[in-house]
Protein backbone atom coordinates (compact mmCIF):
# COMPACT_ATOMS: atom_id res chain seq x y z
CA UNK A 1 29.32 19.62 -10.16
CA UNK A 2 28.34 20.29 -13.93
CA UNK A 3 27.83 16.50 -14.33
CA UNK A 4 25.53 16.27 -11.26
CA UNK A 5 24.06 19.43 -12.95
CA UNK A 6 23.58 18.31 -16.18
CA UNK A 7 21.77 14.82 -14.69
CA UNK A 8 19.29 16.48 -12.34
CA UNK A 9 18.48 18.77 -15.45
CA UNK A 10 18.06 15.26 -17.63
CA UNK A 11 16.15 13.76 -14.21
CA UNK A 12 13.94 16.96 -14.01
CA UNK A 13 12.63 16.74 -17.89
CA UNK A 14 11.42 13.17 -17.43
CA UNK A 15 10.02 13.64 -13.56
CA UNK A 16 5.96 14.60 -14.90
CA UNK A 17 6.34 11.63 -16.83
CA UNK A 18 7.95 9.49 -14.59
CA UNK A 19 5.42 10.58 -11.94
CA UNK A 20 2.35 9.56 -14.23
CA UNK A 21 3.65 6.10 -14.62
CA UNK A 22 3.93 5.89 -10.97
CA UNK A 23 0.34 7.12 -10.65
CA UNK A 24 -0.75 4.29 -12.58
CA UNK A 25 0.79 1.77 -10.74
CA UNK A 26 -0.24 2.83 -7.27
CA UNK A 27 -3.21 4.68 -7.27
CA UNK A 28 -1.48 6.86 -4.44
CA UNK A 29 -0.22 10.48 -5.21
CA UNK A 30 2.11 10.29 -2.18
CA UNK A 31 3.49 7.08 -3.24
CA UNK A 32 3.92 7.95 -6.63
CA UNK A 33 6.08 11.07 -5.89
CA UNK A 34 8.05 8.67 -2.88
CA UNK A 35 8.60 6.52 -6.12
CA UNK A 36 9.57 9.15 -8.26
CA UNK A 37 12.24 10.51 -5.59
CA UNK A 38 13.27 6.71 -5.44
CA UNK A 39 14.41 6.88 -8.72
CA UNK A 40 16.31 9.80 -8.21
CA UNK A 41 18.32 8.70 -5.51
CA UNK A 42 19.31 5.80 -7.77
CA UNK A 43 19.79 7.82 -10.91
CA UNK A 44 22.59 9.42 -8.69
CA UNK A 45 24.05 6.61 -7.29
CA UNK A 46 24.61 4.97 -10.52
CA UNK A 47 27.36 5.18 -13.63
CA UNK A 48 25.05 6.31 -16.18
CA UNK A 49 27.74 6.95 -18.92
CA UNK A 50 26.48 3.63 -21.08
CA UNK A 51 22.56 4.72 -20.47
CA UNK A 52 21.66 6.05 -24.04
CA UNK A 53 18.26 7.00 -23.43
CA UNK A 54 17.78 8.01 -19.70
CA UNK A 55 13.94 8.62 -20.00
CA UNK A 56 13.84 4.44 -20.97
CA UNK A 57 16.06 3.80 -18.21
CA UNK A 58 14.17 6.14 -15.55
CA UNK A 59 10.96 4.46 -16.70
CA UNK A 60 12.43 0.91 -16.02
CA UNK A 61 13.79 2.07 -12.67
CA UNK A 62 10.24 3.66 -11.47
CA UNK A 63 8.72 0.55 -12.86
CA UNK A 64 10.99 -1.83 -10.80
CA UNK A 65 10.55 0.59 -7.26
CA UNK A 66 6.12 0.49 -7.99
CA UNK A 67 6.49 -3.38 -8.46
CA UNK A 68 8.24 -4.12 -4.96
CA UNK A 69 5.94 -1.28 -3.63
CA UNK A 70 2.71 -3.22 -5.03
CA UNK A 71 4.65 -6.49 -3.49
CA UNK A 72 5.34 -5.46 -0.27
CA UNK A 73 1.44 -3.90 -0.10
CA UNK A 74 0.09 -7.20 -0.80
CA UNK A 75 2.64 -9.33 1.60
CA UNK A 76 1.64 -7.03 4.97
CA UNK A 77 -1.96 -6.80 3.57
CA UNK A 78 -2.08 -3.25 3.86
CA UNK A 79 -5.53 -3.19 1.15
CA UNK A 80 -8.39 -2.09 3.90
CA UNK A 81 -11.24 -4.03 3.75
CA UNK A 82 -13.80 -3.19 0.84
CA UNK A 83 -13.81 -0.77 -1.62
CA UNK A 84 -10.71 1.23 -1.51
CA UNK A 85 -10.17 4.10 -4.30
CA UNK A 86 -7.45 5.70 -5.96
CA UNK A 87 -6.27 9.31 -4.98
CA UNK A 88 -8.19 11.49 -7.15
CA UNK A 89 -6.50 13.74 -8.71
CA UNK A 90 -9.02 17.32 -8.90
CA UNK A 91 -8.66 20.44 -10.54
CA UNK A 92 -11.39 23.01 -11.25
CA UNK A 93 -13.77 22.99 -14.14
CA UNK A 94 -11.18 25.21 -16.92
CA UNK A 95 -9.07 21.98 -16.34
CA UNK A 96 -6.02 20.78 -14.72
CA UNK A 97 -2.62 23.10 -14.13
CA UNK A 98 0.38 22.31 -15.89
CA UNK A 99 1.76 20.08 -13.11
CA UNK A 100 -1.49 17.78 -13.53
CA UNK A 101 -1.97 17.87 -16.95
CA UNK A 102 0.95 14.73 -17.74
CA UNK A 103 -0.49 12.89 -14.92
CA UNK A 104 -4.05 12.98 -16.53
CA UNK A 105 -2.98 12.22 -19.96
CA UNK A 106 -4.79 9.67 -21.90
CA UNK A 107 -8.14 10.38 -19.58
CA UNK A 108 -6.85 8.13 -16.95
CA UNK A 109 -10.14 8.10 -15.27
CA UNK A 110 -10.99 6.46 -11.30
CA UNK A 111 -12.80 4.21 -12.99
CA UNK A 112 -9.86 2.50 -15.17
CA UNK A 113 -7.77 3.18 -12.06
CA UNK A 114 -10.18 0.89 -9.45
CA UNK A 115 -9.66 -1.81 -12.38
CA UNK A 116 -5.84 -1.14 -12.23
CA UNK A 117 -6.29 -1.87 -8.14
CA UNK A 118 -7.76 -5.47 -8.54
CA UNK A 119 -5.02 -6.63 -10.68
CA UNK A 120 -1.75 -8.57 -9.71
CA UNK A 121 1.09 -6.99 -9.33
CA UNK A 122 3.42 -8.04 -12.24
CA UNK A 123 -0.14 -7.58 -14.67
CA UNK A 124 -0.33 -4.36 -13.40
CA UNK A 125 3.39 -3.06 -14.33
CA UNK A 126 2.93 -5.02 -17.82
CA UNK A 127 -0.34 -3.29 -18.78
CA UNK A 128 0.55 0.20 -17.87
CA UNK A 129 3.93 -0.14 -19.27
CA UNK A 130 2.94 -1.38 -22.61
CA UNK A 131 -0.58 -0.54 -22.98
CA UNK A 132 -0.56 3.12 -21.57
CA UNK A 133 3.26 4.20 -22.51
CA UNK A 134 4.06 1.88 -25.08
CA UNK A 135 7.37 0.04 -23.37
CA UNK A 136 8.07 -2.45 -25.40
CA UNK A 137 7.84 -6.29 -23.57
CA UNK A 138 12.00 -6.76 -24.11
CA UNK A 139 12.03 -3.86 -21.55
CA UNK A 140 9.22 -5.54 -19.37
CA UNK A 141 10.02 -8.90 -19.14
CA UNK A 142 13.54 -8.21 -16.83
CA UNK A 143 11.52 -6.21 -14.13
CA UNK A 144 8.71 -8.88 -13.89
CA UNK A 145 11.70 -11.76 -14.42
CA UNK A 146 9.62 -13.10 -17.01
CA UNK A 147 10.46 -14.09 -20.69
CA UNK A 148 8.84 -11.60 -23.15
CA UNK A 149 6.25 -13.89 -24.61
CA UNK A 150 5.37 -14.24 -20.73
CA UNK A 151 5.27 -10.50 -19.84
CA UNK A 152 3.04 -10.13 -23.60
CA UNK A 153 0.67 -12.77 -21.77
CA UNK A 154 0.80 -10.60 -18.13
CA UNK A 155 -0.37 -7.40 -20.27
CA UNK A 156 -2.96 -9.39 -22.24
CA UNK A 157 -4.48 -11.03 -19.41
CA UNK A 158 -4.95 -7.43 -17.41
CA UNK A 159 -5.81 -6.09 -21.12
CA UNK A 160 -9.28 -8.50 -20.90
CA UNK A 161 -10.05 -6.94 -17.31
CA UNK A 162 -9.64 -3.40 -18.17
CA UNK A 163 -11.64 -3.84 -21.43
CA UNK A 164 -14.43 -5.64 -19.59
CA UNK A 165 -14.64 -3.49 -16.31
CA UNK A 166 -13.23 -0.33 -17.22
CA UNK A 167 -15.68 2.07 -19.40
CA UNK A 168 -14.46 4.53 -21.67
CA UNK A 169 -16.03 8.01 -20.43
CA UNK A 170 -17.19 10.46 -23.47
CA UNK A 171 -14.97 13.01 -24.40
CA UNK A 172 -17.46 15.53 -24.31
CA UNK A 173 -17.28 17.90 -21.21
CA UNK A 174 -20.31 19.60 -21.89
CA UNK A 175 -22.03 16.46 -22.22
CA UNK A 176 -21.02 14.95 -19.01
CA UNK A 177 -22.35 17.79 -17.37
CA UNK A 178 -25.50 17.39 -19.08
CA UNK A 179 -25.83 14.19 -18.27
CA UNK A 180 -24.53 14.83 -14.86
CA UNK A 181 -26.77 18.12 -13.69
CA UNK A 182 -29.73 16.46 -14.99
CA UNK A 183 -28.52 13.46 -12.70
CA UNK A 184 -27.79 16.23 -9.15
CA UNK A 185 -31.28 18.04 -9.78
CA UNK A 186 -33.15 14.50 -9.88
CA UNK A 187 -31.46 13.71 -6.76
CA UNK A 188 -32.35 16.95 -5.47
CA UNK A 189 -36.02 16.89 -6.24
CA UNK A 190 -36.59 13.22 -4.93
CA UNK A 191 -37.19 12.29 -8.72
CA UNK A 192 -36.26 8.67 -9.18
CA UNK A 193 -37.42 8.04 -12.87
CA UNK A 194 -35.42 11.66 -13.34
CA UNK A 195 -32.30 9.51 -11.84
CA UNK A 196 -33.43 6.34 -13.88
CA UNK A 197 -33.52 7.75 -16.83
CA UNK A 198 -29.75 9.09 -16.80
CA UNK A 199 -28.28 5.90 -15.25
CA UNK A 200 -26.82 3.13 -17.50
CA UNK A 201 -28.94 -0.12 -16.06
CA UNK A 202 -25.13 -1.81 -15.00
CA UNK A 203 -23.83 1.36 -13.32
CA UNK A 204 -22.18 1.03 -10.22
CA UNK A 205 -22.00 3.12 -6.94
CA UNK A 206 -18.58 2.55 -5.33
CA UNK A 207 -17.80 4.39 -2.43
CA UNK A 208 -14.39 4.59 -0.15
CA UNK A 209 -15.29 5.45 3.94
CA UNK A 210 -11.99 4.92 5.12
CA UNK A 211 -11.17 2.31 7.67
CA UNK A 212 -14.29 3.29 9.72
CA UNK A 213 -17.69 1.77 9.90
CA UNK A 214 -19.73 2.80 6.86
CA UNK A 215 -22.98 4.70 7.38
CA UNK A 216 -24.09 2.62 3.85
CA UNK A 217 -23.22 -0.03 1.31
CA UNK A 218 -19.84 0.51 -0.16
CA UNK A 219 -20.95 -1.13 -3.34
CA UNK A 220 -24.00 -0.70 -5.05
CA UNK A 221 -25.27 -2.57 -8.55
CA UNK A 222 -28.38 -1.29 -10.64
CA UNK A 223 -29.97 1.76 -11.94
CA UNK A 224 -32.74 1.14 -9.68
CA UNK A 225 -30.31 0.32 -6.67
CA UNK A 226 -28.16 3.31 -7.33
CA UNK A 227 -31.11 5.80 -7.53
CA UNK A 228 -32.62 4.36 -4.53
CA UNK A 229 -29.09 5.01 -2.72
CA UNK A 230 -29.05 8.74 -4.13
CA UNK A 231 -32.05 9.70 -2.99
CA UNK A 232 -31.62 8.72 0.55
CA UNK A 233 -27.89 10.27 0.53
CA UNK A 234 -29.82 13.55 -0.70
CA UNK A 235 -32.37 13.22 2.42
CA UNK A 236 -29.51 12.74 5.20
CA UNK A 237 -26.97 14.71 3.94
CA UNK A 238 -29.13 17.94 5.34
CA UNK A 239 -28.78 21.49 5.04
CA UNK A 240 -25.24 23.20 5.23
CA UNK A 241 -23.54 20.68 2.40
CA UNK A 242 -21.89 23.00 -0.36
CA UNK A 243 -21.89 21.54 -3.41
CA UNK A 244 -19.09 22.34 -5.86
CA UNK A 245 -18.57 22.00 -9.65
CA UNK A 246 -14.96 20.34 -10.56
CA UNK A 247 -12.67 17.71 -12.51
CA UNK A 248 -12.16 14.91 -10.72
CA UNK A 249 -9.27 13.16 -13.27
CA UNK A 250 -10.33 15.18 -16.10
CA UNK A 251 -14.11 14.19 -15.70
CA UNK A 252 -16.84 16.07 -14.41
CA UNK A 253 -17.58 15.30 -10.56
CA UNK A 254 -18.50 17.11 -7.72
CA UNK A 255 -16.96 18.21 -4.33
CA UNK A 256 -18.88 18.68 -1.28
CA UNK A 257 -18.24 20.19 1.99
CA UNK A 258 -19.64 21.50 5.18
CA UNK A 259 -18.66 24.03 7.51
CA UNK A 260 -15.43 24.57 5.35
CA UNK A 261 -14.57 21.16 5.54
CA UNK A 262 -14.29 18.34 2.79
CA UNK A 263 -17.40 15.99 2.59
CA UNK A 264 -17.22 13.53 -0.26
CA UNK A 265 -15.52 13.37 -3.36
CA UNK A 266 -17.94 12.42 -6.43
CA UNK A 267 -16.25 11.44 -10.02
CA UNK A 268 -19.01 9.99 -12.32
CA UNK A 269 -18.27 8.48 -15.69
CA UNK A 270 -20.29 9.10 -18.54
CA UNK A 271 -20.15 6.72 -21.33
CA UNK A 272 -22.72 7.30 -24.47
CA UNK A 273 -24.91 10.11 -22.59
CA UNK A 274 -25.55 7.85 -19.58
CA UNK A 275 -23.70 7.54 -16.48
CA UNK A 276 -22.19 4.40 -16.10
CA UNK A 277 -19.98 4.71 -12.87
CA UNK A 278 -20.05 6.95 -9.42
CA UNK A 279 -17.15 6.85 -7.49
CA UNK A 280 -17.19 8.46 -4.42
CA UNK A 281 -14.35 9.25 -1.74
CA UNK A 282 -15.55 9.87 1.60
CA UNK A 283 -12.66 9.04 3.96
CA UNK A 284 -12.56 12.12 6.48
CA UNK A 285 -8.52 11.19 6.36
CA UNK A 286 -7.89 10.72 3.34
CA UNK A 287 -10.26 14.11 1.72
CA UNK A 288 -8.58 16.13 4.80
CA UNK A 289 -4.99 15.82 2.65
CA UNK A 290 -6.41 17.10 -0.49
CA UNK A 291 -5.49 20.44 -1.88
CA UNK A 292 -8.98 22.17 -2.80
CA UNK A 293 -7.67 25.19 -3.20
CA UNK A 294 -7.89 24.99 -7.01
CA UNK A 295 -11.58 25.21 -6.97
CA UNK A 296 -11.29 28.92 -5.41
């Protein structure tokens, strides 16, 4: 009993870390935490008196379960059709609670996440493993069955899409919501060179409507495209649509909702004072499992 003690206590230190990995490599909160309870059960089924660093060896082990999980996603096609993004991961505008706060390190944004989505598998666990918690490729290249040199070329590759897709949001709160409330009352007012003038001329609109038909593109390109796009969400939206401030994975973004239900999801990313993504959740599903109740 004190052995079994003493390992759930060792288990328990490493489980917001474990848990952030996991994030990273699916995208899903309720996947993660399956993943993270995954490793447990094999943590206790194991003989762990040669493992000299258990957080290594947990990492490897939640590595190994997201892999097969990304595998087995791809095999039965599970991916719906068109843009499909990450569970965000919201808080309210003083910043996340302590149970969030590891799983947000390093501004692990929706926007680097979508890039995370479009990679292969084996990339993906070489990237995040390397780039994002420094495990080095001797570690890597058993869970990918790949030499090292081969697992350094899996991260690199990924390494090129990330740096060419992904943008790296300001740090600056205050300026985001700037940049961001500037970009809302535009909107608001029907202003299109108001909206113009705070978009990044490559920004792009993603938006995830769930399996269902979608009431507009899911993907739009352009300043000009984007404002257009705005401005008529702004017009049929209607009255009744409360608009809240939050963090949507440590940026600012908005949540909406009517009659006491969630709406949309909105996570922008700001990158040198203009905004350069919108990402935008509007699944009725998917936004009826998340926990608003921090922005109360």
């Amino acid at each position: 009993m004190n052995e079994n003690h003493l390992l759930a206590e060792g288990f328990e230190a490493h489980r917001g870390h474990l848990r952030a990995v996991a994030y990273r490599m699916l995208g899903s909160l309720s996947e993660a935490d399956d993943a993270v309870q995954e490793a447990w059960l094999r943590l206790s089924r194991s003989d762990t008196a040669a493992v000299e660093n258990l957080g290594g060896w947990l990492t490897t082990v939640v590595g190994r379960v997201c892999l097969d999980m990304l595998r087995s996603r791809t095999a039965r096609r599970e991916e719906p059709l068109g843009v499909h993004l990450p569970d965000p991961v919201i808080s309210g505008e003083t910043g996340p609670g302590p149970e969030d706060q590891a799983l947000l390190a390093d501004s692990v944004g929706l926007a680097l996440l979508v890039v995370l989505e479009t990679l292969a598998p084996a990339e993906r666990l070489a990237f995040v493993l390397h780039d994002l918690f420094a495990v080095p490729f001797d570690e890597i290249a058993p869970i990918v069955d790949r030499t090292p040199a081969a697992a350094r070329q899996l991260a690199s590759r990924a390494r090129r899409r990330v740096r060419g897709a992904a943008p790296v949001p300001d740090a600056d709160l205050a300026r985001q919501r700037k940049v961001v409330g500037a970009f809302l009352a535009a909107a608001r007012d029907g202003d299109f060179e108001g909206l113009i003038s705070v978009l990044d001329p490559d920004v792009v609109l993603r938006a995830d409507y769930g399996p269902a038909p979608a009431p507009a593109p899911r993907e739009v390109r352009g300043a000009a495209a984007v404002a257009d796009q705005a401005l008529t969400f702004s017009r049929l939206s209607g009255p009744g649509l409360l608009a809240r401030p939050a963090l949507v994975n440590g940026a600012v973004g908005v949540v909406s909702s009517r009659d006491g239900r969630p709406f949309s999801v909105l996570a922008f990313t700001v990158t040198d004072g203009r905004i350069v993504a919108i990402d935008i959740l509007a699944d009725p599903e998917r936004l009826s499992g998340l926990d608003l109740t921090v922005l109360d």
